[in-house]
Protein backbone atom coordinates (compact mmCIF):
# COMPACT_ATOMS: atom_id res chain seq x y z
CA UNK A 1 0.00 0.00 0.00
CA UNK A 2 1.38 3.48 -0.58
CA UNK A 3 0.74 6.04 1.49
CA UNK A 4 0.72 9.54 0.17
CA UNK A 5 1.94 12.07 2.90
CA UNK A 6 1.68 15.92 2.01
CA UNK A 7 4.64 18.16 2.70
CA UNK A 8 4.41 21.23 4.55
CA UNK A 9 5.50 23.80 2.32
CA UNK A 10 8.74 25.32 2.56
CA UNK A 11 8.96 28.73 4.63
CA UNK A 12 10.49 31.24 2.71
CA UNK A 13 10.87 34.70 3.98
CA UNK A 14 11.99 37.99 2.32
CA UNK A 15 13.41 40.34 4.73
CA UNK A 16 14.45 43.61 4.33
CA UNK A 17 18.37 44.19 4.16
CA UNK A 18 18.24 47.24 6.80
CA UNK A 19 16.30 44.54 9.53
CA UNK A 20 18.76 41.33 9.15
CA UNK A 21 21.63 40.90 11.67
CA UNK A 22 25.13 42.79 10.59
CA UNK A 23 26.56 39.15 10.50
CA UNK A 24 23.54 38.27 7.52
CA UNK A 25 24.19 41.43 5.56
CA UNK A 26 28.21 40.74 5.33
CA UNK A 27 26.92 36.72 4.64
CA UNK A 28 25.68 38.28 1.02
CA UNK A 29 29.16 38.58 0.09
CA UNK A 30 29.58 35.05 0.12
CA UNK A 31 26.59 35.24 -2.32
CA UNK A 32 27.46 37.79 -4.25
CA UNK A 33 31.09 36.07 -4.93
CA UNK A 34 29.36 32.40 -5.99
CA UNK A 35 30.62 31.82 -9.71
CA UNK A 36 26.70 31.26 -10.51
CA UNK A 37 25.86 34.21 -9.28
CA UNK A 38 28.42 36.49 -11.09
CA UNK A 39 28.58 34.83 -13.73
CA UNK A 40 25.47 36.73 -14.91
CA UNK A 41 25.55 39.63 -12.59
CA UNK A 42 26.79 43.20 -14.19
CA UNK A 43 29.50 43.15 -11.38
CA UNK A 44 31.24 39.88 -12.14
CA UNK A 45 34.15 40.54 -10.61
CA UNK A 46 34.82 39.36 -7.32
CA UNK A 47 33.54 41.81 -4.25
CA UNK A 48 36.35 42.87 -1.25
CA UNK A 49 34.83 43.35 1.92
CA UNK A 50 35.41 47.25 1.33
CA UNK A 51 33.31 47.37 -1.58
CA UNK A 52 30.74 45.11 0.03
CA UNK A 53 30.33 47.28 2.65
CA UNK A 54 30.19 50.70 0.58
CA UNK A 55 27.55 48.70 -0.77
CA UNK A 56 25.28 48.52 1.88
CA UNK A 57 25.78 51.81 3.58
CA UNK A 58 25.05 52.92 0.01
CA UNK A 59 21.92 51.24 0.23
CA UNK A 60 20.71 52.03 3.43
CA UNK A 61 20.56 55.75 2.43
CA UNK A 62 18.87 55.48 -1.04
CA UNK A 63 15.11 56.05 -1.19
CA UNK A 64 15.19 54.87 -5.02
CA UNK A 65 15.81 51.19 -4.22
CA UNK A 66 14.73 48.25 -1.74
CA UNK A 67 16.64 45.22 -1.11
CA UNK A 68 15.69 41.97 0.57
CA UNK A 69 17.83 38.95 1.70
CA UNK A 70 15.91 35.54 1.04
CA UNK A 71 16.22 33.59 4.12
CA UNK A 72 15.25 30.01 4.18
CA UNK A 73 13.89 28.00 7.16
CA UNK A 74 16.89 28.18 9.46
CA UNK A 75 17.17 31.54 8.63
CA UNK A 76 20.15 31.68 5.81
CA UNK A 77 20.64 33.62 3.79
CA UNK A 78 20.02 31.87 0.87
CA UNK A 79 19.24 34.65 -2.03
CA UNK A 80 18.50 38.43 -2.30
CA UNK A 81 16.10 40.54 -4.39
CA UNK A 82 15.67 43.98 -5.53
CA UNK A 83 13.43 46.78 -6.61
CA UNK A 84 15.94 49.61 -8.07
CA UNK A 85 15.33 52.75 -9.64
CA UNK A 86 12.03 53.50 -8.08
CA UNK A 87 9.83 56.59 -9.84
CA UNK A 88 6.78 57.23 -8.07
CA UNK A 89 6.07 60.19 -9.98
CA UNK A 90 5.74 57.67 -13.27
CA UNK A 91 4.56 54.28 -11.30
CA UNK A 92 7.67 52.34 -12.32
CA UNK A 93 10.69 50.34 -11.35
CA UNK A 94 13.34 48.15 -12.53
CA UNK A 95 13.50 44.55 -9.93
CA UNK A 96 16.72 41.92 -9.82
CA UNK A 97 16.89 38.94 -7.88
CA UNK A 98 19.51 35.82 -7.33
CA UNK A 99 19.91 32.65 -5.64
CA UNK A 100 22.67 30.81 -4.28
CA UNK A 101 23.33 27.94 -6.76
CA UNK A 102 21.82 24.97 -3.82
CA UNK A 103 18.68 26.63 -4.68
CA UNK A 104 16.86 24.30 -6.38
CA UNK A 105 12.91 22.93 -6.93
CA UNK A 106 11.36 26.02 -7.79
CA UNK A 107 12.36 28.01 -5.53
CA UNK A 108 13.21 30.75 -7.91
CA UNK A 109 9.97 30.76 -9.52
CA UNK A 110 8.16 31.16 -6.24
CA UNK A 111 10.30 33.78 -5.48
CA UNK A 112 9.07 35.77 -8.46
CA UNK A 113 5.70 35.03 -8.25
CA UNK A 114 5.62 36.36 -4.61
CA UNK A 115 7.43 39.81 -5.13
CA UNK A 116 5.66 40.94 -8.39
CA UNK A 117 2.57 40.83 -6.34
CA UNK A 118 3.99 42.85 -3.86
CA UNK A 119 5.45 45.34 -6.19
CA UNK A 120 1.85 45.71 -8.06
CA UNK A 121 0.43 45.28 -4.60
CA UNK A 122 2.65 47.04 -2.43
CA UNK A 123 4.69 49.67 -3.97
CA UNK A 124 1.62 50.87 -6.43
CA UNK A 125 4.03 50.67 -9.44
CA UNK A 126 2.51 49.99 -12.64
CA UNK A 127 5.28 49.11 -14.97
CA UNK A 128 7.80 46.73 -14.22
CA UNK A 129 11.54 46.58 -15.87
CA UNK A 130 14.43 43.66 -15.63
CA UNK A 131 17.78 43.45 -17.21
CA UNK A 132 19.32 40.23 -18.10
CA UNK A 133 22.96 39.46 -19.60
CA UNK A 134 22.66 37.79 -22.95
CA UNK A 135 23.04 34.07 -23.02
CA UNK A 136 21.28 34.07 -19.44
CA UNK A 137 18.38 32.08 -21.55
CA UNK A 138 17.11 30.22 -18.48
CA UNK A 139 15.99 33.59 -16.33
CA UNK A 140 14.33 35.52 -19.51
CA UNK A 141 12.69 32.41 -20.13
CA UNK A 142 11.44 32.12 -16.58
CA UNK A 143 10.12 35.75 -16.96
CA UNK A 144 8.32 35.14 -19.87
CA UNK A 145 6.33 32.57 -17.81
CA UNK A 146 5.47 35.17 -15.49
CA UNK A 147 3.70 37.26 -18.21
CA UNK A 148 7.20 39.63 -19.01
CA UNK A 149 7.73 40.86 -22.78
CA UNK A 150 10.87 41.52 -24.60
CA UNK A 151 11.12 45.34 -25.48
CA UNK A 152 14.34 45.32 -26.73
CA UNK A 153 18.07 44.19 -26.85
CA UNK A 154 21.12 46.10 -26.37
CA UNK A 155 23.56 45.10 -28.43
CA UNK A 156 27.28 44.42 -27.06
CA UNK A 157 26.06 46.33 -24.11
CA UNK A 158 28.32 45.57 -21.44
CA UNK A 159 31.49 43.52 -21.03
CA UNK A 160 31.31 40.54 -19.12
CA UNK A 161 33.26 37.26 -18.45
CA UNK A 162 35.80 39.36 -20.39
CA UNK A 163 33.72 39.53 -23.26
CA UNK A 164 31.47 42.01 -24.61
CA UNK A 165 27.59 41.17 -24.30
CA UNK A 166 23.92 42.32 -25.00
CA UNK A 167 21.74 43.03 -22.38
CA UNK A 168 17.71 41.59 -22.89
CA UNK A 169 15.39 44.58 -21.47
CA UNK A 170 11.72 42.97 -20.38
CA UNK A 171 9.23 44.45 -19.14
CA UNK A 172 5.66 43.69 -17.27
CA UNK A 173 2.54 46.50 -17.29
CA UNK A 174 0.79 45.57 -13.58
CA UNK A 175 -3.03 45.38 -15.51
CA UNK A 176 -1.33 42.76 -17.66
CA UNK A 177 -0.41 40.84 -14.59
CA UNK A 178 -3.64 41.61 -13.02
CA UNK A 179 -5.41 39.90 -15.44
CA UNK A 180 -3.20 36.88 -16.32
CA UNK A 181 -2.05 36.04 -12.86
CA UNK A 182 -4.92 33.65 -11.91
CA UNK A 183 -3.58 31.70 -14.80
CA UNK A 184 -0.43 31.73 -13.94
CA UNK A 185 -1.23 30.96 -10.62
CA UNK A 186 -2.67 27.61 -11.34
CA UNK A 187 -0.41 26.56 -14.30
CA UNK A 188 2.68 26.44 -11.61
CA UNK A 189 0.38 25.72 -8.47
CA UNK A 190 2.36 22.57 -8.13
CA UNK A 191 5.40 24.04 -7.79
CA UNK A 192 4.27 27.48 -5.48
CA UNK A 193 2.58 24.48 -3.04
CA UNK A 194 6.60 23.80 -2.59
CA UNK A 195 6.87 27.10 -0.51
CA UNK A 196 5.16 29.51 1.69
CA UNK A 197 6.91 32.92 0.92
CA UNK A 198 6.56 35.68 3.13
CA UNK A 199 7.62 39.00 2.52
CA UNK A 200 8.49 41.25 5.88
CA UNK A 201 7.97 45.01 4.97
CA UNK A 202 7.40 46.01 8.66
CA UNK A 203 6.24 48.92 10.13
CA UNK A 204 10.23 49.82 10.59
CA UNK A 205 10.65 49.56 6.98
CA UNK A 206 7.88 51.45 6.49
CA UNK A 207 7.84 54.12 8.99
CA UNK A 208 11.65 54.93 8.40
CA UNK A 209 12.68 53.37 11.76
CA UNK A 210 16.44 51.67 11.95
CA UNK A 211 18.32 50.73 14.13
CA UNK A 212 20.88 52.96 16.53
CA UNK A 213 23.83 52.19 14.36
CA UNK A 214 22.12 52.82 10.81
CA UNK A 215 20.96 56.10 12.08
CA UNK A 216 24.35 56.71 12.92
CA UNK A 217 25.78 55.71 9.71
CA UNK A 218 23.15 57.83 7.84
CA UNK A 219 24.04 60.96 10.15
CA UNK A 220 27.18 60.37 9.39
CA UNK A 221 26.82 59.88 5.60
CA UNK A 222 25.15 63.21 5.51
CA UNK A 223 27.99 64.86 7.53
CA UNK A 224 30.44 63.77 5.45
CA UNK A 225 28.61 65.10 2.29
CA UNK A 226 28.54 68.41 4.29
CA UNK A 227 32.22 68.29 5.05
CA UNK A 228 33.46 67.74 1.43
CA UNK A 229 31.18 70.60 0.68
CA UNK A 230 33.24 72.75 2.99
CA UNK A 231 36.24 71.63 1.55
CA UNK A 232 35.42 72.51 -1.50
CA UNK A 233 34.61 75.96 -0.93
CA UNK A 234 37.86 76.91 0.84
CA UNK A 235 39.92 74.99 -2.13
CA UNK A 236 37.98 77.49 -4.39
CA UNK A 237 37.91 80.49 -2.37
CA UNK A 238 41.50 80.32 -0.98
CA UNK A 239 43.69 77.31 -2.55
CA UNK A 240 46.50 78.06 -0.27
CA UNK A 241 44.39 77.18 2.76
CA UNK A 242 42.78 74.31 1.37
CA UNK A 243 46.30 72.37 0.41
CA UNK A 244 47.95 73.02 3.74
CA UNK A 245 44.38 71.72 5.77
CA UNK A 246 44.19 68.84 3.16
CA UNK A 247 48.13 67.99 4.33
CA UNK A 248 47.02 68.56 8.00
CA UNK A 249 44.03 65.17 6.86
CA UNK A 250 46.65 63.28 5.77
CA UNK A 251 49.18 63.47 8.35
CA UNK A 252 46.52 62.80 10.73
CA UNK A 253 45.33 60.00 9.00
CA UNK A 254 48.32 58.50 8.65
CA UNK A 255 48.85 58.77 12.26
CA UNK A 256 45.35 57.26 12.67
CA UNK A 257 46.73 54.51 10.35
CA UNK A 258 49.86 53.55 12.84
CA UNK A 259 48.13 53.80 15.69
CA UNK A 260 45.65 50.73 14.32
CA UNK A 261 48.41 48.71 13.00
CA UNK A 262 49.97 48.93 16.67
CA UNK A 263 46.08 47.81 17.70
CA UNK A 264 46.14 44.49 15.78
CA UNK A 265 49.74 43.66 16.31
CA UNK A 266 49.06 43.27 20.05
């Protein structure tokens, strides 16, 4: 006799990147750095921690894009996807997402099912962009599925593997997907049953709350911005000035530099 025993779905969750741990957020470098991953990613070379981290305080302070880590059910981080280049004046966006290369069983279709809704939903944008590297066949084919149309190709766009490539552009008009996703829905049913995605746009995300040390780093960012500023002016306004504090920086960042070196040689 065989007995036919249901799984529970897979628990998925989409978090944003400003409410994981510090210790998830520098984990995405691992991700970012799989061959799989940048093999078709516009950055495809590999990522130093000090990029990596300009990265994400870049991110933190930029209104025009969100980012979310995937986390599977122990909580890895197992993916990430974006919405970038937000226009709420004009409704649209372009969105991005990748997986690490264990990710298998329709987990990235899931995935996209689950955060067009809440772009259409969520975000009320009505026109949807993606970008993918030519020869990535597998991921505009998978966005076809999920209603997408080619609207053009840019030839020898962008060079990389060493090579120079096309780029596909695709895009998706939200009352297209409002009236095909039903169908969609129940031509992969089989394979969303798989997993139970859940997308965490809290009211910190929403409401602007962050944590101590992002507010810091954004107070900081904007201090920095007004520093350069002043700079600036006294370079133009009295050059003299400006060279002999930009040689008082230096020595005292090179003093700043010796005294950490003595710090991790102890």
């Amino acid at each position: 006799m065989t007995v036919d025993i249901k799984r529970r779905p897979r628990k998925i969750e989409l978090v944003a990147l400003t409410d994981v741990s510090t210790e998830i957020q520098l984990k995405l470098r691992d991700l970012r750095n799989e061959d799989t991953v940048r093999k078709w990613m516009f950055t495809d070379r590999i990522i130093g921690l000090n990029e990596h981290l300009i990265w994400l305080s870049r991110i933190k302070t930029d209104d025009s894009q969100m980012v979310f880590v995937v986390l599977d059910e122990n909580h890895c981080p197992v993916g990430m996807a974006s919405v970038n280049t937000i226009n709420y004046p004009h409704r649209k966006a372009d969105w991005a997402f990748y997986l690490t290369g264990s990710a298998v069983g329709g987990l990235g279709a899931a995935l996209e099912f689950a955060f067009i809704n809440f772009i259409f939903d969520s975000l009320d944008i009505e026109k949807l962009n993606c970008q993918v590297i030519e020869g990535n066949d597998a991921v505009v084919k998978l966005h076809r599925k999920f209603l997408f149309e080619t609207e053009g190709f840019r030839r020898s766009h962008i060079i990389n593997n060493g090579r120079r490539a096309g780029v596909h552009l695709l895009g998706l008009v939200k009352k297209d997907w409002m009236a095909g996703r039903d169908e969609v829905f129940k031509k992969y049913r089989r394979i969303f049953d798989k997993y139970s995605v859940a997308i965490k746009w809290g009211d910190a995300s929403r409401s602007g709350e962050k944590q101590l040390i992002d507010q810091i780093e954004m107070a900081r960012a904007k201090n920095n911005l007004n520093w350069m500023n002043i700079l600036r002016l006294v370079l133009e306004l009295s050059p003299e000035h400006g060279k002999a504090l930009i040689t008082n920086i230096r020595d005292i960042d090179r003093e700043i530099s010796e005294l950490s070196d003595k710090l991790v040689s102890e």
